[in-house]
PDB file of N, CA and C in Angstrom:
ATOM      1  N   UNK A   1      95.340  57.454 -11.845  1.00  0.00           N
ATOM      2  CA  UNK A   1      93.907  57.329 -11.801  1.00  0.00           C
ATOM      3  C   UNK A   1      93.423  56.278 -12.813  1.00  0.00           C
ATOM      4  N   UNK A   2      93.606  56.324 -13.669  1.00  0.00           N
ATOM      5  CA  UNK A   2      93.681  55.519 -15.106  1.00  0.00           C
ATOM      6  C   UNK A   2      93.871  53.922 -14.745  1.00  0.00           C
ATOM      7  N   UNK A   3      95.092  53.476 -13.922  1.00  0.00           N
ATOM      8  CA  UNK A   3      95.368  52.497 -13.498  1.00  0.00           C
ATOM      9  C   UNK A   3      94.512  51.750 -11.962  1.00  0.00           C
ATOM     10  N   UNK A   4      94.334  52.556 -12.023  1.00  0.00           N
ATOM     11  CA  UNK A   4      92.830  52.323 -10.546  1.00  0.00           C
ATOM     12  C   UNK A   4      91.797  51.539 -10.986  1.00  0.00           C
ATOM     13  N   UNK A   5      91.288  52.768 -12.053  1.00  0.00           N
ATOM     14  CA  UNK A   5      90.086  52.057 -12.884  1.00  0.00           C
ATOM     15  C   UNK A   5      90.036  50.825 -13.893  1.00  0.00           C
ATOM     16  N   UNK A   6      91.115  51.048 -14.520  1.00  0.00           N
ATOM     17  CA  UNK A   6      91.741  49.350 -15.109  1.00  0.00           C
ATOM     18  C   UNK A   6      91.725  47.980 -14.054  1.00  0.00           C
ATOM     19  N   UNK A   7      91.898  48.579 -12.848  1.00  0.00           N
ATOM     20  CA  UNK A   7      92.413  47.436 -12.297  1.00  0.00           C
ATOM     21  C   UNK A   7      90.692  47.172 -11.016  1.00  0.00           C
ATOM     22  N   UNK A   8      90.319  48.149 -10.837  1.00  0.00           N
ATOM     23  CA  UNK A   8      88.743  48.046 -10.415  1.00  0.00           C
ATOM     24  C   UNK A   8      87.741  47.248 -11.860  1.00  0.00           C
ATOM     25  N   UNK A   9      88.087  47.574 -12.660  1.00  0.00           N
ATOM     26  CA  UNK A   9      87.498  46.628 -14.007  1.00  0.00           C
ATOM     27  C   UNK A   9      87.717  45.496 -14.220  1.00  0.00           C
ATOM     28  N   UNK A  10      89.183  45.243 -13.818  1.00  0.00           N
ATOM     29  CA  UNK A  10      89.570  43.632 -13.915  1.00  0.00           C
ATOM     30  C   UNK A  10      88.675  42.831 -12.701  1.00  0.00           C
ATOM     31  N   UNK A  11      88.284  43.617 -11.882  1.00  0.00           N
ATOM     32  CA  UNK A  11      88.450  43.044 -10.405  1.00  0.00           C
ATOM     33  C   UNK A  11      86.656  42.368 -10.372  1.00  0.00           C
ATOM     34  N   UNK A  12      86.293  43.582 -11.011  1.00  0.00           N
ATOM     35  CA  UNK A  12      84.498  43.173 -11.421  1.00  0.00           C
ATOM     36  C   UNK A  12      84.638  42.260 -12.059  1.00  0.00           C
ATOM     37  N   UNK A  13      84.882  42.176 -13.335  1.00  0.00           N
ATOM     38  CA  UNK A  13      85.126  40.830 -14.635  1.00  0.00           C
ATOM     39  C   UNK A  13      85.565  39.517 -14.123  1.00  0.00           C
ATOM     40  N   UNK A  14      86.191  39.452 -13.179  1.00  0.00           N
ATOM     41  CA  UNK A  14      87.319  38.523 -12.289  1.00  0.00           C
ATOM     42  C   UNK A  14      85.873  37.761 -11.738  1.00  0.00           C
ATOM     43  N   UNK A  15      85.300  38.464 -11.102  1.00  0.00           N
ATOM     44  CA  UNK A  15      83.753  37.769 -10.300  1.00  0.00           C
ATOM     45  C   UNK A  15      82.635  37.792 -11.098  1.00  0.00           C
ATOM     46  N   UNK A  16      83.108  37.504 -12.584  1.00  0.00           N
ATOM     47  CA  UNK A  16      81.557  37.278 -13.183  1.00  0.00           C
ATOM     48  C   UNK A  16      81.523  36.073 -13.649  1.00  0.00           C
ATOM     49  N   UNK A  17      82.725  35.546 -13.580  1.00  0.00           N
ATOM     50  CA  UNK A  17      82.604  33.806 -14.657  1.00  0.00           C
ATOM     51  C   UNK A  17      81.836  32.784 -12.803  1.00  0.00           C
ATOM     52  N   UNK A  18      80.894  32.245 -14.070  1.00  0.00           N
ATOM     53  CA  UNK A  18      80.039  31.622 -13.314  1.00  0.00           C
ATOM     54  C   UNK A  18      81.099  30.203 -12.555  1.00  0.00           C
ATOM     55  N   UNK A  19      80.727  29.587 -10.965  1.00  0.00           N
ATOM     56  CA  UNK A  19      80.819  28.645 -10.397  1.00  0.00           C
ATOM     57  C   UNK A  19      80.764  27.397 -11.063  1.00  0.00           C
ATOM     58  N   UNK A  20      81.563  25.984 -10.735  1.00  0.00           N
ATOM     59  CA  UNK A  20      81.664  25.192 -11.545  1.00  0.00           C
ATOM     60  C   UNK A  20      80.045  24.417 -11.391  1.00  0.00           C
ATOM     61  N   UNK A  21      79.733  24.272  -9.776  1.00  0.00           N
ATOM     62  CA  UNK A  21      78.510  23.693  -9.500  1.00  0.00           C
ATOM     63  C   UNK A  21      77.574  24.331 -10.276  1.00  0.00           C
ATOM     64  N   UNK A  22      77.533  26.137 -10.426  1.00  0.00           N
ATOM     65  CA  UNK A  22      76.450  26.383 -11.480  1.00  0.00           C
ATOM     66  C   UNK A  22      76.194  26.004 -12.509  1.00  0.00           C
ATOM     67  N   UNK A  23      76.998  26.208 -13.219  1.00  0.00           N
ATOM     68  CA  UNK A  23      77.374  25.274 -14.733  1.00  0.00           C
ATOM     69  C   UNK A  23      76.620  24.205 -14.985  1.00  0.00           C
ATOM     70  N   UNK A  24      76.871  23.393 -13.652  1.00  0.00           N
ATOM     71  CA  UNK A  24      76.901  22.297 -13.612  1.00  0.00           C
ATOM     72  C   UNK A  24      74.970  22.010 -14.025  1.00  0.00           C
ATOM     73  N   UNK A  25      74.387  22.683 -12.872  1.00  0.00           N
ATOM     74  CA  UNK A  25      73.242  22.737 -12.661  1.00  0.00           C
ATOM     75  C   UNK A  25      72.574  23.218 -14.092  1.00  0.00           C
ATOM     76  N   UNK A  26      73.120  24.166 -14.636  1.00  0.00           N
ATOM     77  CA  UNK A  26      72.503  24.694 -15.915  1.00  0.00           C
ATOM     78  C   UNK A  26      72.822  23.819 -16.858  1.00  0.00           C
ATOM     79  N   UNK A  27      73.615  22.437 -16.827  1.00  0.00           N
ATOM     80  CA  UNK A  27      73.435  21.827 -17.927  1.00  0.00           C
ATOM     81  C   UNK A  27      72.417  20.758 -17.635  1.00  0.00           C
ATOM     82  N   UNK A  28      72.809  20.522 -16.118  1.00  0.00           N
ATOM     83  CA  UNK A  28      71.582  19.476 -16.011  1.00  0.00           C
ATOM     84  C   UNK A  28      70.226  19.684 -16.228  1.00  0.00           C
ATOM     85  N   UNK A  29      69.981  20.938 -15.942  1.00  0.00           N
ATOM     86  CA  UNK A  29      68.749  21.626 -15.956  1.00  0.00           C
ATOM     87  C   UNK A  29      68.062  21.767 -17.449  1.00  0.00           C
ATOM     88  N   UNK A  30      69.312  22.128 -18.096  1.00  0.00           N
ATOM     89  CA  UNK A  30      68.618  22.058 -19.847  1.00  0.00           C
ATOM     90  C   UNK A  30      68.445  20.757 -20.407  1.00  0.00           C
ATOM     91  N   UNK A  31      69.259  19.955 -20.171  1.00  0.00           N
ATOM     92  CA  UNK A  31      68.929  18.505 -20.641  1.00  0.00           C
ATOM     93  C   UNK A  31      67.827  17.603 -19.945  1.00  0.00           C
ATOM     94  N   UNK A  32      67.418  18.303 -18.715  1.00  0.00           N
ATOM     95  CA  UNK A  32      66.323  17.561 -18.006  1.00  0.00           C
ATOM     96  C   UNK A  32      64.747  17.809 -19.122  1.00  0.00           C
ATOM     97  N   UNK A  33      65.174  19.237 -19.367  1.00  0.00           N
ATOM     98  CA  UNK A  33      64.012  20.251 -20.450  1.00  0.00           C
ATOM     99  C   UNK A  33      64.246  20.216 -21.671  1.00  0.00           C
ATOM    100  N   UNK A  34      64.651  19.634 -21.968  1.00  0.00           N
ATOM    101  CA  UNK A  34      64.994  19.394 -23.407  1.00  0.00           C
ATOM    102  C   UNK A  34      65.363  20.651 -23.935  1.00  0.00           C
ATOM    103  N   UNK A  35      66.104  21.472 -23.315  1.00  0.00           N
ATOM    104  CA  UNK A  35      66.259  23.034 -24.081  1.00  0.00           C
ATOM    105  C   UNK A  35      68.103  23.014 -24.167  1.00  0.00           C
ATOM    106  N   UNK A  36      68.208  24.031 -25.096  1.00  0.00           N
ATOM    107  CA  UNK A  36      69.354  24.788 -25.451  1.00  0.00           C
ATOM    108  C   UNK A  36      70.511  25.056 -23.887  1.00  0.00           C
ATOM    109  N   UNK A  37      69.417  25.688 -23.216  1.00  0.00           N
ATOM    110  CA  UNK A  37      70.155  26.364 -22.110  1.00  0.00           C
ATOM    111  C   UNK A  37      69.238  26.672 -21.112  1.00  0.00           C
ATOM    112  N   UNK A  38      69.878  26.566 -19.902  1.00  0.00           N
ATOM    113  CA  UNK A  38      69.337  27.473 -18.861  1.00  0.00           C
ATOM    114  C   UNK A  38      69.918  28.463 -18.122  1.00  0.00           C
ATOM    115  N   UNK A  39      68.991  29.130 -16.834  1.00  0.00           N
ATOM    116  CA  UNK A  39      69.664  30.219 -16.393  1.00  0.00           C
ATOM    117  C   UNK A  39      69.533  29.562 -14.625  1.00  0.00           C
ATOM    118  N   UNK A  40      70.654  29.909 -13.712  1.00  0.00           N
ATOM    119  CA  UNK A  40      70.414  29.434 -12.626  1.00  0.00           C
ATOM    120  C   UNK A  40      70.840  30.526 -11.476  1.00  0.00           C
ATOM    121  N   UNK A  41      70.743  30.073  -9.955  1.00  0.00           N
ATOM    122  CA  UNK A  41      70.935  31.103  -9.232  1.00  0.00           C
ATOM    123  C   UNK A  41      72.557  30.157  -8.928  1.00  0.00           C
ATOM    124  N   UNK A  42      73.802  31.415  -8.490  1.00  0.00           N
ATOM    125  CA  UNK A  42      74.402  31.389  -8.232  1.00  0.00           C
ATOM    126  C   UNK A  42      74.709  30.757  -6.386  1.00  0.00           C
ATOM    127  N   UNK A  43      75.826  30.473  -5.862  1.00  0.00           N
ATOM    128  CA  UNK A  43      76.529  30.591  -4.587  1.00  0.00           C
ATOM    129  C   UNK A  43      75.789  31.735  -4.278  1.00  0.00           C
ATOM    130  N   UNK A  44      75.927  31.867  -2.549  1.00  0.00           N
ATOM    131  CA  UNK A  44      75.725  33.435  -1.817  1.00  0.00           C
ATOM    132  C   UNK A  44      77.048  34.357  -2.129  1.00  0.00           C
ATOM    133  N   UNK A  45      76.508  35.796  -2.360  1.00  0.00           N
ATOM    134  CA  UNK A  45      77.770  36.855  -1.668  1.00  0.00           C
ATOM    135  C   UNK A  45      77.883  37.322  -0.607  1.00  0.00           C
ATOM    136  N   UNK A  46      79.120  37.504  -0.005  1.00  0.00           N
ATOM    137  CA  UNK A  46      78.544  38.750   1.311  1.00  0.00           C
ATOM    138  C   UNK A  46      79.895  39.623   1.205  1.00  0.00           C
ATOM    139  N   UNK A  47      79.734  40.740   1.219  1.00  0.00           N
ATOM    140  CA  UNK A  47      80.683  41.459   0.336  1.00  0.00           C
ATOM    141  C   UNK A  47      81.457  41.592   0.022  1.00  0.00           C
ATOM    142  N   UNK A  48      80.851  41.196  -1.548  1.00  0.00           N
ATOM    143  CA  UNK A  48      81.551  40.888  -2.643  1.00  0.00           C
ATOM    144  C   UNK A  48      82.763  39.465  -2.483  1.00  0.00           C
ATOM    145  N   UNK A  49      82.372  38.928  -1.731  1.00  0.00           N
ATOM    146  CA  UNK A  49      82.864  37.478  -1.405  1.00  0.00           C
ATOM    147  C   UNK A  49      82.065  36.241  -1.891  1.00  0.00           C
ATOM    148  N   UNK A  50      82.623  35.200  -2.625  1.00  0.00           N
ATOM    149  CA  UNK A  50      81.757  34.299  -2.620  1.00  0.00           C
ATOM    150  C   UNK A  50      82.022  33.763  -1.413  1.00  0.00           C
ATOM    151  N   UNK A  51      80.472  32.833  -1.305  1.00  0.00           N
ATOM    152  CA  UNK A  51      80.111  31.739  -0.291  1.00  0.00           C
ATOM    153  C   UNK A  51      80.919  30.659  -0.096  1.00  0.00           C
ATOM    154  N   UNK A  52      79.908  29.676   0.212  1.00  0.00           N
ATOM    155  CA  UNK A  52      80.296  28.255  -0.152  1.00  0.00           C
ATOM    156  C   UNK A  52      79.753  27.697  -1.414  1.00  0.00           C
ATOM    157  N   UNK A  53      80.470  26.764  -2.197  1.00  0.00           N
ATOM    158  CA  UNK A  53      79.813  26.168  -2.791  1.00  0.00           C
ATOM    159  C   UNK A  53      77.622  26.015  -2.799  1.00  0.00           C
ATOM    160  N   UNK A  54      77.461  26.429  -3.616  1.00  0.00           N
ATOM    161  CA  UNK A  54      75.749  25.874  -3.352  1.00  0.00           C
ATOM    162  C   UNK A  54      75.291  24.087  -3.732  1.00  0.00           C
ATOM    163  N   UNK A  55      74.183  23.808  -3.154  1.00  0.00           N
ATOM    164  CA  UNK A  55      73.612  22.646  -3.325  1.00  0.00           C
ATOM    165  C   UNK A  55      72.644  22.740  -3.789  1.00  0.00           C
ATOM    166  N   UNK A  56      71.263  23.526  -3.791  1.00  0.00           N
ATOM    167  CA  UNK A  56      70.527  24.107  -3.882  1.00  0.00           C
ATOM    168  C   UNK A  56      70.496  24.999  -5.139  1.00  0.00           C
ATOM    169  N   UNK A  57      70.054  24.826  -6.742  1.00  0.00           N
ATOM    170  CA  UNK A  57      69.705  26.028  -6.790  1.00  0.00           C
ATOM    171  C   UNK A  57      68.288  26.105  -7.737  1.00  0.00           C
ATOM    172  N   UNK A  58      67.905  27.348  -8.155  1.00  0.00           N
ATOM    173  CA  UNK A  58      66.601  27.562  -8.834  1.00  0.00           C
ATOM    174  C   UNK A  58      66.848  28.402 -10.308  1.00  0.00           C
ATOM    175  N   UNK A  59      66.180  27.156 -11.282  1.00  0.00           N
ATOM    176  CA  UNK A  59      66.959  27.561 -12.666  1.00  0.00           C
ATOM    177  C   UNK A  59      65.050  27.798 -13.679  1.00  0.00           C
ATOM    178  N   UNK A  60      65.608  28.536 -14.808  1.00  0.00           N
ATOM    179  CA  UNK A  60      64.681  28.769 -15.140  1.00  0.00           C
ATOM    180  C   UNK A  60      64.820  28.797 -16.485  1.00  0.00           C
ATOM    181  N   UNK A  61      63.980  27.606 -17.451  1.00  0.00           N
ATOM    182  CA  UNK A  61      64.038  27.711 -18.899  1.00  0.00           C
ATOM    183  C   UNK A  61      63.601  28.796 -20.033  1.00  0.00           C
ATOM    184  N   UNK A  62      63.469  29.657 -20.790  1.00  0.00           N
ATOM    185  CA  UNK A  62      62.751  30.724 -21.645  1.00  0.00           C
ATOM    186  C   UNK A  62      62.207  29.689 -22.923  1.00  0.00           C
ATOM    187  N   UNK A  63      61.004  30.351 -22.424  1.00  0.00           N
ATOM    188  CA  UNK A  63      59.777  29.248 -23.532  1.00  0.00           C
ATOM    189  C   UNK A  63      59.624  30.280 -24.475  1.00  0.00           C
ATOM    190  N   UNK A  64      58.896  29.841 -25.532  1.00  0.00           N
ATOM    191  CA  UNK A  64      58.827  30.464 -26.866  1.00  0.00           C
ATOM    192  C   UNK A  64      57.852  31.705 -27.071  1.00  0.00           C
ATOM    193  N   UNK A  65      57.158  31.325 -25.620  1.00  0.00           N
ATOM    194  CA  UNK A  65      56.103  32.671 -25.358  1.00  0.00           C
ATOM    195  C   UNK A  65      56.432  33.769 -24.167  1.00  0.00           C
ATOM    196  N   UNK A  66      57.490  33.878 -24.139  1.00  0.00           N
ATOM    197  CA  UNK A  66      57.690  34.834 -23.187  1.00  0.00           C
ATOM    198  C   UNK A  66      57.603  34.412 -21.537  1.00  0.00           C
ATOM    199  N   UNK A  67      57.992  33.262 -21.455  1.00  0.00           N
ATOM    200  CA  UNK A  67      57.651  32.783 -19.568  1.00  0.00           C
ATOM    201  C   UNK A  67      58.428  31.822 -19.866  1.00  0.00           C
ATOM    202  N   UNK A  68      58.713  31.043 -18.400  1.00  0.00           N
ATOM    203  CA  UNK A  68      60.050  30.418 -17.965  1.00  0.00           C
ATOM    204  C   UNK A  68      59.268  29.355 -17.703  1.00  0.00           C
ATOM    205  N   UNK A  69      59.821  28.113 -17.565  1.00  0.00           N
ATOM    206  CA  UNK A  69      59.733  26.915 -16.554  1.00  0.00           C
ATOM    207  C   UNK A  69      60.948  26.874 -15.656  1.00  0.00           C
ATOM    208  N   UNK A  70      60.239  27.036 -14.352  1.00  0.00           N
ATOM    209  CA  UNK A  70      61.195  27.159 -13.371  1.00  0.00           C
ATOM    210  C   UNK A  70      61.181  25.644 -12.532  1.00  0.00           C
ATOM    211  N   UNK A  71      62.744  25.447 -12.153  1.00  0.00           N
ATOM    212  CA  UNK A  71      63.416  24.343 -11.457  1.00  0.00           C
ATOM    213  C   UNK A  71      63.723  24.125 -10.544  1.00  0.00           C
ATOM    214  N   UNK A  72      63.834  23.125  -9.536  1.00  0.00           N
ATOM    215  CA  UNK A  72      64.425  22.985  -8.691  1.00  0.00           C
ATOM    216  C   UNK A  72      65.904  22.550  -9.066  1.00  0.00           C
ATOM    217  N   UNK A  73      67.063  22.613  -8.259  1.00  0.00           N
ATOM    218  CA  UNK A  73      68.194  21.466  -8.583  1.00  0.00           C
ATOM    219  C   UNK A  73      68.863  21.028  -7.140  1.00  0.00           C
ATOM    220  N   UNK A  74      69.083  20.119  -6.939  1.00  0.00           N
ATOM    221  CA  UNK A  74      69.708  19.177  -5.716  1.00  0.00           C
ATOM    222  C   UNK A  74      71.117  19.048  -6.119  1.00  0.00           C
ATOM    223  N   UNK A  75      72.070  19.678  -5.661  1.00  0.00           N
ATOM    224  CA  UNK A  75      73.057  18.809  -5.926  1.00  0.00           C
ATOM    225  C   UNK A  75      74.142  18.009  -4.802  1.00  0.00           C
ATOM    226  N   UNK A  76      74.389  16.989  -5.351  1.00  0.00           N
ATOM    227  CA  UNK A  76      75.141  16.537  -4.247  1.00  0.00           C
ATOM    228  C   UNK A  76      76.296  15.573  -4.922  1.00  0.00           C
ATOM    229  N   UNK A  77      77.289  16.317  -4.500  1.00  0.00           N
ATOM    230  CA  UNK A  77      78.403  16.244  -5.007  1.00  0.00           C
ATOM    231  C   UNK A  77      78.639  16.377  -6.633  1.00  0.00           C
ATOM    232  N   UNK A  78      78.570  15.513  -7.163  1.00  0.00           N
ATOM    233  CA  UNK A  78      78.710  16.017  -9.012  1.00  0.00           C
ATOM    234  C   UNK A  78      77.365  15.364  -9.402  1.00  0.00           C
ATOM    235  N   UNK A  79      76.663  15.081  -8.873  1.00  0.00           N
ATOM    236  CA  UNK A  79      75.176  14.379  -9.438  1.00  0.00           C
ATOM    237  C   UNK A  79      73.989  15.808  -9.069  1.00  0.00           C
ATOM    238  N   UNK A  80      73.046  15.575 -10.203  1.00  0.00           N
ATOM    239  CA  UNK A  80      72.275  16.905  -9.842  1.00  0.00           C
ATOM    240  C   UNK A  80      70.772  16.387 -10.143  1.00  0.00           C
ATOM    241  N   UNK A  81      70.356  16.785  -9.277  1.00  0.00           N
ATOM    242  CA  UNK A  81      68.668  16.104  -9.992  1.00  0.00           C
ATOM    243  C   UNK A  81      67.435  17.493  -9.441  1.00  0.00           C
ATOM    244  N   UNK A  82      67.077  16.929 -11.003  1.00  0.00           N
ATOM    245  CA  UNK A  82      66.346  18.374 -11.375  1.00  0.00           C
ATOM    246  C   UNK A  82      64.466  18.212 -10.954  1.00  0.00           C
ATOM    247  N   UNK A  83      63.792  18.484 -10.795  1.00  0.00           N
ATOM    248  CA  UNK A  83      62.047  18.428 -10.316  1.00  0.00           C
ATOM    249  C   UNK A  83      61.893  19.998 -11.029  1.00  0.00           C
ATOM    250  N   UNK A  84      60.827  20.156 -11.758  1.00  0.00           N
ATOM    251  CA  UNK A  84      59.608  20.890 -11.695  1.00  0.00           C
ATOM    252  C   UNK A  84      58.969  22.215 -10.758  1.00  0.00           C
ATOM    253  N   UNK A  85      59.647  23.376 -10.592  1.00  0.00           N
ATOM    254  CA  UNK A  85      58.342  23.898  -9.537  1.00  0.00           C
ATOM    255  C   UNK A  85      57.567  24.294 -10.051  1.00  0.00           C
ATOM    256  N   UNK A  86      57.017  25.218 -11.571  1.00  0.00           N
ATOM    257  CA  UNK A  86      56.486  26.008 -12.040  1.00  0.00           C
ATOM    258  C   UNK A  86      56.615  25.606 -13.466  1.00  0.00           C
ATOM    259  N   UNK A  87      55.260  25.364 -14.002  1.00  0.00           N
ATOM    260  CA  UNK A  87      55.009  25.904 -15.751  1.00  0.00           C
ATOM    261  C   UNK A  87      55.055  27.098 -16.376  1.00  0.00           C
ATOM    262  N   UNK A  88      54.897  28.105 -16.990  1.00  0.00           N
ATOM    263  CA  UNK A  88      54.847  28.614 -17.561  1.00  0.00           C
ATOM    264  C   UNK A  88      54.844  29.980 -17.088  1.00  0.00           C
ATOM    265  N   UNK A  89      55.421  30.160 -15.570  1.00  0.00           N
ATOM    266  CA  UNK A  89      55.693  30.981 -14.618  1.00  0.00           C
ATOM    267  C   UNK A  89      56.791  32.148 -15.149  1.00  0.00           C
ATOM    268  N   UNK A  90      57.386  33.433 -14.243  1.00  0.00           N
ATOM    269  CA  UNK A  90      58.067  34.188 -14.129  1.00  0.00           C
ATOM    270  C   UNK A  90      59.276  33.483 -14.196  1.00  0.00           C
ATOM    271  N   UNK A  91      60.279  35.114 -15.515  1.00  0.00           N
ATOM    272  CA  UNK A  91      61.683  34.259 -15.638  1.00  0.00           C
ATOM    273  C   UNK A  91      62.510  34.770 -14.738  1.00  0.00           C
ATOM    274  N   UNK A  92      61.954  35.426 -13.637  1.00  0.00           N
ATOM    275  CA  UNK A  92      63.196  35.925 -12.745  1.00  0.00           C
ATOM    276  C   UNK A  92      63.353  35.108 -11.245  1.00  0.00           C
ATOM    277  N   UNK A  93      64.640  35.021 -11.524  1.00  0.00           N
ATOM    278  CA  UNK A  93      65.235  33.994 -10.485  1.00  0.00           C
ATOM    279  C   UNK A  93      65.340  35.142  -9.091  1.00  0.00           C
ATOM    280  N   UNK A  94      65.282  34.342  -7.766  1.00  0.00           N
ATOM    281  CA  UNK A  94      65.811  34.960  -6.808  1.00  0.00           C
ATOM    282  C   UNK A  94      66.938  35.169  -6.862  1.00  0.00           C
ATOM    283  N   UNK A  95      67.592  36.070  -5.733  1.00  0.00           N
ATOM    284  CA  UNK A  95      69.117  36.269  -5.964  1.00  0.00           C
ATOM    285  C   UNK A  95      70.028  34.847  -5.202  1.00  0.00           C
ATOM    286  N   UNK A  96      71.242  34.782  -5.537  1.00  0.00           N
ATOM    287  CA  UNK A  96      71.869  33.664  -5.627  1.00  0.00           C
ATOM    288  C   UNK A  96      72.501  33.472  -4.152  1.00  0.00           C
TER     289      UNK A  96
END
């Protein structure tokens, strides 16, 4: 039983390190904003499977007052370009 749950634990942890394209997007995204870091939406799941790669995603900066500036990101192929949707808007992202 013991070894079930060890290995159901690995299996969660295994699917939490973020996508390279995400990454990707969250650095472009902070350096577009002049910030530390951002937060972005992931690839699709469908259970418990990743997708495809995303192109598309929606990232969101944490401002000093409690609200986000939220992003667009384009990516296409290793180039990412970031636009504006929202000032000082909600920090919760849709799901990925």
């Amino acid at each position: 039983m013991r070894v079930l749950g060890a290995l159901a634990a690995v299996a969660v942890l295994a699917g939490c390190a973020k996508p390279p394209e995400q990454k990707g997007a969250e650095r472009a995204t902070a350096r577009a904003a002049h910030a530390d870091s951002a937060h972005c939406t992931s690839r699709s799941r469908i259970l418990f499977r990743e997708g495809p790669p995303a192109n598309v995603f929606i990232c969101a900066v944490k401002l000093g007052d409690g609200y986000c500036d939220r992003y667009r990101v384009d990516r296409r192929g290793g180039r990412y370009r970031v636009r504006v949707l929202e000032r000082h808007g909600a920090c919760v992202l849709p799901a990925g």
